[in-house]
Protein backbone atom coordinates (compact mmCIF):
# COMPACT_ATOMS: atom_id res chain seq x y z
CA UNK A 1 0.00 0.00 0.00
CA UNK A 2 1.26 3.74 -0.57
CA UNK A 3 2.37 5.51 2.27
CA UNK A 4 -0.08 7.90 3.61
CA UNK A 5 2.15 10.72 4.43
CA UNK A 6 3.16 10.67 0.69
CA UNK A 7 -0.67 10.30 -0.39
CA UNK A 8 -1.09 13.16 1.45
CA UNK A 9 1.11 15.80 -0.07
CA UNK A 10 1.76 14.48 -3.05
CA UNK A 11 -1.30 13.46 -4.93
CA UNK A 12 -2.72 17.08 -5.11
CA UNK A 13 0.37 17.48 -7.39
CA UNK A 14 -0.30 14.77 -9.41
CA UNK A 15 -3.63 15.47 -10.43
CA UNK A 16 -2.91 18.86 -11.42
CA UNK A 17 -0.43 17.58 -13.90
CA UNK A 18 -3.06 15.12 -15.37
CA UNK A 19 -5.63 17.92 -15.81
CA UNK A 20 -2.41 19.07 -17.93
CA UNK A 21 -0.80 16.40 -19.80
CA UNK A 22 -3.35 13.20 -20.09
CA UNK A 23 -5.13 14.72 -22.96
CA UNK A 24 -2.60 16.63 -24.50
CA UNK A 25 0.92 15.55 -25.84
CA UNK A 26 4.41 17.26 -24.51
CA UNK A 27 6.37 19.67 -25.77
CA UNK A 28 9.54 21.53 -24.21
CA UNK A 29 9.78 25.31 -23.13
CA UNK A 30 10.61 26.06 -27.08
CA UNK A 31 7.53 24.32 -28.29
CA UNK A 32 9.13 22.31 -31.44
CA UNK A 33 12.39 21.39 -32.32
CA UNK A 34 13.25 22.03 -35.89
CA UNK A 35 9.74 22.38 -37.06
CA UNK A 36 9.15 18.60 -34.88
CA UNK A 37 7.48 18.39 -31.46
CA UNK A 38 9.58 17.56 -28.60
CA UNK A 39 8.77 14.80 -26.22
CA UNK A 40 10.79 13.30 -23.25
CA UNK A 41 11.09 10.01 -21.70
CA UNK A 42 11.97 10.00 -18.25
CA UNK A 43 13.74 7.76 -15.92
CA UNK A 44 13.50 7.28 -12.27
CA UNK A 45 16.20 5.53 -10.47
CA UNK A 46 19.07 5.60 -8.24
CA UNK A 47 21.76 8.46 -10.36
CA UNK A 48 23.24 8.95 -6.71
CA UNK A 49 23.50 7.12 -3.58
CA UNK A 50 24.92 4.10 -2.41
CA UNK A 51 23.85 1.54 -5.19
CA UNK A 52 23.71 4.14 -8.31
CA UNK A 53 25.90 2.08 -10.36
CA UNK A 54 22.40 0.00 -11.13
CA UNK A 55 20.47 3.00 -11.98
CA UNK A 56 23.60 5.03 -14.03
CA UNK A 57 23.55 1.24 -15.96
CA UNK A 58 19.57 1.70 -16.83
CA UNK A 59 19.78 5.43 -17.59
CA UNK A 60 22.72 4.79 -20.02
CA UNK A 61 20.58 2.47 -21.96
CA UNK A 62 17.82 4.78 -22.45
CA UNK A 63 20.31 7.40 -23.34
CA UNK A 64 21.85 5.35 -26.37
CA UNK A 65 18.33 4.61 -27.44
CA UNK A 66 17.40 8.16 -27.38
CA UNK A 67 20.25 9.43 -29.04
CA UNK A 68 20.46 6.68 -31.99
CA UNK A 69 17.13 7.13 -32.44
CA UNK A 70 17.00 10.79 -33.14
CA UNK A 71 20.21 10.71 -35.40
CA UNK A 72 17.74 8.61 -37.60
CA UNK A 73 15.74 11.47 -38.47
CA UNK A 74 12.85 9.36 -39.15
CA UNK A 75 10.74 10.13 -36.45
CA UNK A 76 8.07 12.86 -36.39
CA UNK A 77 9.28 14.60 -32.88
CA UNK A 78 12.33 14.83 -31.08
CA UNK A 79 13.62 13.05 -28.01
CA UNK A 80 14.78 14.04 -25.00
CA UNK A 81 15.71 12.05 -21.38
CA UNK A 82 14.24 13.67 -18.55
CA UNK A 83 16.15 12.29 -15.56
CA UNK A 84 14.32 11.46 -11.64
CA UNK A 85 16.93 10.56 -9.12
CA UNK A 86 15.56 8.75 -6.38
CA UNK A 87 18.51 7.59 -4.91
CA UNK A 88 16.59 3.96 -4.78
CA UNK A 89 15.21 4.97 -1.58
CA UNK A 90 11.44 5.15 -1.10
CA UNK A 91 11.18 8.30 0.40
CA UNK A 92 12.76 10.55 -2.45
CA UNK A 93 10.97 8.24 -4.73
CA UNK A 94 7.61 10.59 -4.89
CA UNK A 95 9.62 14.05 -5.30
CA UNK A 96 11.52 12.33 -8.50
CA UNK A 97 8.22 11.23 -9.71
CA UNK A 98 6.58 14.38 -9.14
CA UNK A 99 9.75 15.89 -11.04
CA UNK A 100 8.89 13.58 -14.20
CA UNK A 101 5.10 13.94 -13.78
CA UNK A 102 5.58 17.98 -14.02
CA UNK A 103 7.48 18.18 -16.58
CA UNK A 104 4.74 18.00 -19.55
CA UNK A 105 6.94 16.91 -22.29
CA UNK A 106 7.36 13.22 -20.46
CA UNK A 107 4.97 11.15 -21.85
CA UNK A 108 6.59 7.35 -20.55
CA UNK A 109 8.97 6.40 -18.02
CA UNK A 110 11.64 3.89 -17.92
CA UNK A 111 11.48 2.74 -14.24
CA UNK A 112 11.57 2.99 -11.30
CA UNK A 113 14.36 1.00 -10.82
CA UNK A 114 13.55 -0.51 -7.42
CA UNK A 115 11.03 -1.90 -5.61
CA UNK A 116 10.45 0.20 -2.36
CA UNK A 117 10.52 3.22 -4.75
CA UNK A 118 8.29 1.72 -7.50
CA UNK A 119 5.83 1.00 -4.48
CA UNK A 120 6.19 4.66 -3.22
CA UNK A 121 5.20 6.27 -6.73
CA UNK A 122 3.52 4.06 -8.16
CA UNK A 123 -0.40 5.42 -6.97
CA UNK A 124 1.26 9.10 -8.44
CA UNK A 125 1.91 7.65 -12.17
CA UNK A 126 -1.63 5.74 -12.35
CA UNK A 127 -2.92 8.98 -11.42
CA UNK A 128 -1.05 10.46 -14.30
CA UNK A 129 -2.03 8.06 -16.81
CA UNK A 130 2.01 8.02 -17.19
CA UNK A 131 3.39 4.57 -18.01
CA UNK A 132 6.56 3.39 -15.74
CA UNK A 133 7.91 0.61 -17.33
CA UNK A 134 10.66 -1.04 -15.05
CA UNK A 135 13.45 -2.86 -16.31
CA UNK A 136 13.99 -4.19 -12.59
CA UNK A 137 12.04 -3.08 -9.99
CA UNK A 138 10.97 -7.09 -8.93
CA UNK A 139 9.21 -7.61 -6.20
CA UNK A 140 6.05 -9.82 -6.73
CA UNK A 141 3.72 -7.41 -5.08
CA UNK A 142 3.90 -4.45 -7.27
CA UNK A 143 1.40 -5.41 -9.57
CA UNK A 144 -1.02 -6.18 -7.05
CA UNK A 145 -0.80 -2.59 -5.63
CA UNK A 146 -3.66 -1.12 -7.97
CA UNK A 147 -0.98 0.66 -10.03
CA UNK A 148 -2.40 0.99 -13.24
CA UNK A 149 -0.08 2.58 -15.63
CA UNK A 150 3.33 0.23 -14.01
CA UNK A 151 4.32 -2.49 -16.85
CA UNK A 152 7.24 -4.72 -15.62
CA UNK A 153 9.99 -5.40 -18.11
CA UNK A 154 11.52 -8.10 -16.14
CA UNK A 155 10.45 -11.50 -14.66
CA UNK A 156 9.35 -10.86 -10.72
CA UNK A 157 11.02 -12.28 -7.99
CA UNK A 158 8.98 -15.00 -7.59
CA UNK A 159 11.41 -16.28 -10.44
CA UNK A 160 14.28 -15.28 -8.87
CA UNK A 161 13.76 -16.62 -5.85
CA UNK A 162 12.79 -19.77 -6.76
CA UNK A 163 15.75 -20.34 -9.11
CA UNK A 164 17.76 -19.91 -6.37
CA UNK A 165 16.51 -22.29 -4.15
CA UNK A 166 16.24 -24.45 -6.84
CA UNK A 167 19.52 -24.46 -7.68
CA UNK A 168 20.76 -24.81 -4.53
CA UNK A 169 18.55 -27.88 -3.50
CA UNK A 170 18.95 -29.53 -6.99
CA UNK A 171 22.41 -28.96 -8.12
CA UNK A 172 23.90 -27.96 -5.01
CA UNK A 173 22.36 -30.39 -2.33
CA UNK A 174 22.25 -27.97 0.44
CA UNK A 175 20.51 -29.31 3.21
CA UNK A 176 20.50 -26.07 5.12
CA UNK A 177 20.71 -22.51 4.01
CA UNK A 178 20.74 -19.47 5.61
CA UNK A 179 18.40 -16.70 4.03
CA UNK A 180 18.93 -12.86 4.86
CA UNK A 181 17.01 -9.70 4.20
CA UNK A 182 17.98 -6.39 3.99
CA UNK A 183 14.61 -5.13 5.33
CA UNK A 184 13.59 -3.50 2.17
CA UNK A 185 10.51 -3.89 -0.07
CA UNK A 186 13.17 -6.12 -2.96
CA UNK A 187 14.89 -7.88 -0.36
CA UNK A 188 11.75 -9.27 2.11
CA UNK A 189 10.35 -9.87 -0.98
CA UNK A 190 12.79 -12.06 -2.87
CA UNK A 191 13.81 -13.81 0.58
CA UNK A 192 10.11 -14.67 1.31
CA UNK A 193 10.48 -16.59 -1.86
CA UNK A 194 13.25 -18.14 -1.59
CA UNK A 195 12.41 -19.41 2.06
CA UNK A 196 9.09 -20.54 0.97
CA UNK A 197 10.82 -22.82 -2.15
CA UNK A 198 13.60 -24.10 0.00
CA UNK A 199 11.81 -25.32 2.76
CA UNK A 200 8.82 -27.11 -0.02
CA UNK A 201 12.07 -28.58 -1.05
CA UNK A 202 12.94 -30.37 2.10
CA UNK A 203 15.91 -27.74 2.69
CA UNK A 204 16.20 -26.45 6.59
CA UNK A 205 16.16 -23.05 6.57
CA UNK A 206 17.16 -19.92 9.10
CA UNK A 207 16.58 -16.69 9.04
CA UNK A 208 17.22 -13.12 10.15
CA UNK A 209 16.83 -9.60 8.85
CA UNK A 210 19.78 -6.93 9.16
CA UNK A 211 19.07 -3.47 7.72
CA UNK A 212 20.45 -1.78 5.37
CA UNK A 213 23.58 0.38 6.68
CA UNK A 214 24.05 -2.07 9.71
CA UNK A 215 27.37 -0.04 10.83
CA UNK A 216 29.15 -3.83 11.51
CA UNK A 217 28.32 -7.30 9.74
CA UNK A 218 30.50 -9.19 12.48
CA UNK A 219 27.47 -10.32 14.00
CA UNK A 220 25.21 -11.16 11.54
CA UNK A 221 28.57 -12.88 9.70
CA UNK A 222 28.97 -14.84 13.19
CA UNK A 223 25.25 -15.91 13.27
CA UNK A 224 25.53 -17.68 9.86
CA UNK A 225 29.07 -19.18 10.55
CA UNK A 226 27.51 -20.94 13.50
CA UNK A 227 24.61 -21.88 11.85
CA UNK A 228 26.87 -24.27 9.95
CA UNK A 229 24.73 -23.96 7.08
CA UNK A 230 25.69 -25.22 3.55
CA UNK A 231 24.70 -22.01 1.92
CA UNK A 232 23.57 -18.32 2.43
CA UNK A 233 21.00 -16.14 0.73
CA UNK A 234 21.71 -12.58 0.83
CA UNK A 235 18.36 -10.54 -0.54
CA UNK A 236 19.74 -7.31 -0.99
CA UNK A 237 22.00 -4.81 -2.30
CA UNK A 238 25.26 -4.58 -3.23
CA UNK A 239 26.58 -1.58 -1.20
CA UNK A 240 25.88 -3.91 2.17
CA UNK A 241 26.70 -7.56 0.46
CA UNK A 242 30.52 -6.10 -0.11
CA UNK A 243 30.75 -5.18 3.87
CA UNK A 244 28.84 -8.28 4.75
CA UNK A 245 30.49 -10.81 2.29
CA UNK A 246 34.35 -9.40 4.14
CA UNK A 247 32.83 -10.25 7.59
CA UNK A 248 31.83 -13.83 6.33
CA UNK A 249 35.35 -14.58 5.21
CA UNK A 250 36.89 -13.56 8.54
CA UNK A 251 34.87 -15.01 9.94
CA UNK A 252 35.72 -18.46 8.66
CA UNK A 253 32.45 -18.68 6.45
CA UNK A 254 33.14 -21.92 3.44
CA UNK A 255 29.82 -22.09 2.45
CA UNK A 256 28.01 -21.21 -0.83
CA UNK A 257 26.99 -17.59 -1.04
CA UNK A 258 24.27 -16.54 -3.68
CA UNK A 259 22.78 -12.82 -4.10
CA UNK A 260 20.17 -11.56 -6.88
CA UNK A 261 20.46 -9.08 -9.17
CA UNK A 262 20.51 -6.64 -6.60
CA UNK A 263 24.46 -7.61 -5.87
CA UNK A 264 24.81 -8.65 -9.93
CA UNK A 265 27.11 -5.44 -10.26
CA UNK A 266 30.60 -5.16 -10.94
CA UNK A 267 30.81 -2.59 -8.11
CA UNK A 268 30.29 -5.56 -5.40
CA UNK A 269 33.53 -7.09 -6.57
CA UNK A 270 35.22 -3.47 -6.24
CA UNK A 271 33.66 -2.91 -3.15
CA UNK A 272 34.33 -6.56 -1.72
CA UNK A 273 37.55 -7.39 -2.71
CA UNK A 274 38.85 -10.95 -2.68
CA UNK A 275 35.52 -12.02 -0.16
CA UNK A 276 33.19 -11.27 -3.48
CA UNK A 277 35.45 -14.31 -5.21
CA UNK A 278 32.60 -17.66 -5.74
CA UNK A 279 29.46 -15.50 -4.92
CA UNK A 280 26.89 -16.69 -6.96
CA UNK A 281 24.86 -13.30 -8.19
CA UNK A 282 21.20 -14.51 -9.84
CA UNK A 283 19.10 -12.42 -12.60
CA UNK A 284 16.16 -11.80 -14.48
CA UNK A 285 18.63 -10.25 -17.23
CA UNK A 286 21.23 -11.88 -19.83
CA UNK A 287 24.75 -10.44 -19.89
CA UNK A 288 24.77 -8.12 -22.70
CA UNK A 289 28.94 -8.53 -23.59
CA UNK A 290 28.56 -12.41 -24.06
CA UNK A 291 25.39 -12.75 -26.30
CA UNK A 292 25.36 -12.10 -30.38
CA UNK A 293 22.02 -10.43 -30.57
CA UNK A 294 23.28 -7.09 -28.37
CA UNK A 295 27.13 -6.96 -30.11
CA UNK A 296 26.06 -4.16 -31.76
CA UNK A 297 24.55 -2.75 -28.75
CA UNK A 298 27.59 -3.19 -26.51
CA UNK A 299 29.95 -1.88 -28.83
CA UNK A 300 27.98 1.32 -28.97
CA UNK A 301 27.89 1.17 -25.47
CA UNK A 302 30.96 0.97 -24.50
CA UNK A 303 31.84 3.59 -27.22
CA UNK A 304 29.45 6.11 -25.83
CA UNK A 305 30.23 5.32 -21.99
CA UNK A 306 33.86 4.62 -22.14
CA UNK A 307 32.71 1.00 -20.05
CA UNK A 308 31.03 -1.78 -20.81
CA UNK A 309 27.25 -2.65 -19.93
CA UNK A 310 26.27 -3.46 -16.62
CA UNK A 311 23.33 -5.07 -15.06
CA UNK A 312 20.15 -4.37 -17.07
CA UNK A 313 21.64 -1.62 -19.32
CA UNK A 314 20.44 -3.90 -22.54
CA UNK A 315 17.02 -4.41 -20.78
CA UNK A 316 16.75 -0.41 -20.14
CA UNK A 317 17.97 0.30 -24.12
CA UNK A 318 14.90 -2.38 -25.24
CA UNK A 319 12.16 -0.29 -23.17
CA UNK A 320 13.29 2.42 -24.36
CA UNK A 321 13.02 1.65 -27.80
CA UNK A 322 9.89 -0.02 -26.98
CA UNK A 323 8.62 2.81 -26.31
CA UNK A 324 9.55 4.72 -29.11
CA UNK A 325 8.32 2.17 -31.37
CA UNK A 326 5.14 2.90 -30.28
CA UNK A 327 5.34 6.31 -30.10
CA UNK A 328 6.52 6.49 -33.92
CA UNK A 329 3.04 4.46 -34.20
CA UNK A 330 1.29 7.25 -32.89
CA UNK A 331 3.03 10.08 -35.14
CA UNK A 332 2.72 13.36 -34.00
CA UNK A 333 -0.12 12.72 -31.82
CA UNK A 334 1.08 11.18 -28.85
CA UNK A 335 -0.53 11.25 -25.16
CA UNK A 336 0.24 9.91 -22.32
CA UNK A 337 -2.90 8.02 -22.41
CA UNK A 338 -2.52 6.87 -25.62
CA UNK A 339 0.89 5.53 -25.18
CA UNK A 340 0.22 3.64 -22.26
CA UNK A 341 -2.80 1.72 -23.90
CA UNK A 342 -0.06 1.10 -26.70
CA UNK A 343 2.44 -0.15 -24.11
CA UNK A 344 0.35 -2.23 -22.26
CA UNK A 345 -0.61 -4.72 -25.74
CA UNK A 346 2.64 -4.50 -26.84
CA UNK A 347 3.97 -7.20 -28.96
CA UNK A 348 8.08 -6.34 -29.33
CA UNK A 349 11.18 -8.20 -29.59
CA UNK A 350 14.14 -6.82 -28.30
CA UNK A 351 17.19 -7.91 -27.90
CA UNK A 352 17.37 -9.13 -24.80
CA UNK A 353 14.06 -10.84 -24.83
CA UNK A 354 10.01 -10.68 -26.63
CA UNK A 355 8.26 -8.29 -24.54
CA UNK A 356 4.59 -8.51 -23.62
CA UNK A 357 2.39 -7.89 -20.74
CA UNK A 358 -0.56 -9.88 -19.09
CA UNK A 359 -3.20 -8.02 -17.94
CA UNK A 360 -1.58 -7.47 -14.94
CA UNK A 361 1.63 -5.74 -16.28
CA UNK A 362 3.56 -8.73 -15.81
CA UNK A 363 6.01 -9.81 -18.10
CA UNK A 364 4.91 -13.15 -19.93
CA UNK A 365 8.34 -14.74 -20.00
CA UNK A 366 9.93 -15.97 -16.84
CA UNK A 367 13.56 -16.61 -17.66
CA UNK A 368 16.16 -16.55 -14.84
CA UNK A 369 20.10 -16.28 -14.62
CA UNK A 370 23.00 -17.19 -12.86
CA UNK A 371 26.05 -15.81 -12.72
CA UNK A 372 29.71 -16.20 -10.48
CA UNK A 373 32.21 -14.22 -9.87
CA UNK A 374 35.88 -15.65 -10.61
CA UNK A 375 38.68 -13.57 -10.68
CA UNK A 376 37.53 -9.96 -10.16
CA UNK A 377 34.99 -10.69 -12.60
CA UNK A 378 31.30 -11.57 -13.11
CA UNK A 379 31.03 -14.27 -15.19
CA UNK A 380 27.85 -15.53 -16.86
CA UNK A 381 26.56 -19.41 -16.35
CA UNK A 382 23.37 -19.44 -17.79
CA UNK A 383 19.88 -19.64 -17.23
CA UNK A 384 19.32 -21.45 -13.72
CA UNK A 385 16.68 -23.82 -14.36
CA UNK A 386 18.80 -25.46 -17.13
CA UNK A 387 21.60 -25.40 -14.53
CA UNK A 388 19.69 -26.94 -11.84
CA UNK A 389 18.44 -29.74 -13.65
CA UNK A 390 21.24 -30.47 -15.96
């Protein structure tokens, strides 16, 4: 459910911008762009903070889509990005979608990026008719939140948490695994999962929940080394896995250690050292460097950024251009209502993956992935169910 106090302050602002922008389409303060309309997409996701690396990856994507598609002068407006830093915390999440919501030119959004900030703004896009199409925000209950104009681009974490449990129990044979949250909306989430599958698997499980921030993982690293389990789950994000995975190896910890894609950055291994070597990191998202359909992509990436691709930067570049395929449908006359009625029976293949939607928002295909890190790198296994049963 949205939180009150941001019901209470922010949905005045909301509706005032609908009375503005549902019916009509955006333009910027100049009005047209060489003789075009101008229309923005915005994105709202962590561009500062502890774990920005994941939102800088998904705003890059949308970037290069922008920008490649407008030096195809083909289409009948110009693009612009429109950016909403949320800092992937739930309470700047309404301001940044305020920010986008504003702005009259946005007419989609690619995000947000996380789930306790998808869950704080969500009620302010439905009220804007504005589509927010996440390329990760994954926790199962955000499409049973009444949010009416959220599409997710990415299978939910009942996926993900269930692939790692499977895995674990299949290939792995743990017969007891430690499962910890971070106390946010993606990491209860995904370890509710995740406990639920392991224990319908036979697997012993224990629990606990340490915060995000916790000061000092020597006691939560303790608890688990004297648990003696086979495995850990850490549901979080990467900024406290790097502290937490240290603790673990001083403390003596030999057991398997698997994250989602939460951790599936290559800033854990910077921030971790040698303790981030073996983690197992799972995701809803292929690795765009190793796969022949996004080549081209990563090459003009990496050209653009001066890095590689991280985690969901291909996935962010496909909704994007999803959603300028649609847009180039509509011609000049695009709406926010419009486009998200467009959006939500969407039939596209990208390159990471076919999108379309249930009636839900859900994303029809459920693929999962693992991943390990191995020398200071994250390297790509393949998808986990094939993995667990092969």
């Amino acid at each position: 459910m949205l939180n009150n106090k941001f019901v209470k302050f922010a949905i005045p602002v909301a509706v005032g911008a609908l009375a503005l922008t549902a019916c009509g389409g955006g333009k910027d303060d100049s009005g047209k762009s060489g003789g075009k309309p101008t229309f923005s997409i915005g994105f709202q996701g962590p561009l500062s903070g502890d774990n920005s690396a994941l939102g800088i990856n998904e705003n890059n994507g949308l970037k290069l889509a922008v920008e490649e598609a407008n030096k195809k002068g083909d289409l009948p407006f110009t693009l612009k990005v429109v950016d909403g830093d949320d800092q992937g915390l739930p309470d700047q999440a309404p301001a940044a979608a305020q920010k986008l919501i504003g702005d009259t030119s946005v007419v989609a959004v690619v995000g947000p990026a996380f789930s306790g900030p998808t869950k704080a703004s969500g009620g302010l896009y439905a009220q804007a008719q504005l589509a927010a199409v996440s390329p990760s925000a994954t926790n199962p209950d955000l499409t049973s939140q009444g949010f009416t104009s959220f599409l997710r681009g990415a299978p939910n974490d009942n996926e993900q948490g269930a692939g790692m449990a499977e895995y674990l129990s299949k290939k792995e044979k743990a017969k007891k695994v430690f499962v910890i949250d971070d106390k946010s909306e993606y990491g209860v989430g995904l370890a509710k999962v995740a406990i639920d599958n392991l224990k319908a698997a036979g697997v012993t499980v224990e629990t606990d929940s340490v915060p995000a921030k916790t000061p000092d993982y020597t006691a939560a690293a303790t608890k688990v080394v004297n648990s003696k389990a086979d495995a850990l789950i850490y549901a979080g994000y990467y900024a406290d896995l790097a502290p937490f995975a240290k603790k673990l190896t001083d403390g003596g910890f030999k057991g398997i250690g698997i994250s989602g894609d939460g951790s599936n950055d290559a800033k854990f291994v910077e921030l971790a050292g040698a303790a981030a070597d073996k983690w197992f990191l799972t995701c809803p998202c292929t690795d765009a460097t190793k796969n022949e359909s996004t080549k081209a992509f990563t090459e003009a990436y990496t050209a653009k950024f001066n890095t590689p691709p991280g985690t969901y930067s291909a996935e962010s570049y496909d909704i994007a251009n999803l959603v300028i395929s649609e847009m180039k449908k509509l011609g000049k006359d695009v709406t926010r209502d419009k486009l998200l009625a467009a959006l939500k029976g969407v039939n596209y293949k990208g390159l990471t993956k076919d999108f379309a939607f249930d009636d839900k928002g859900e994303l029809k295909i459920k693929n999962v992935y693992l991943y390990q890190v191995a020398d200071g790198k994250i390297g790509y296994l393949g998808d986990v169910a094939t993995l667990s049963n092969g």
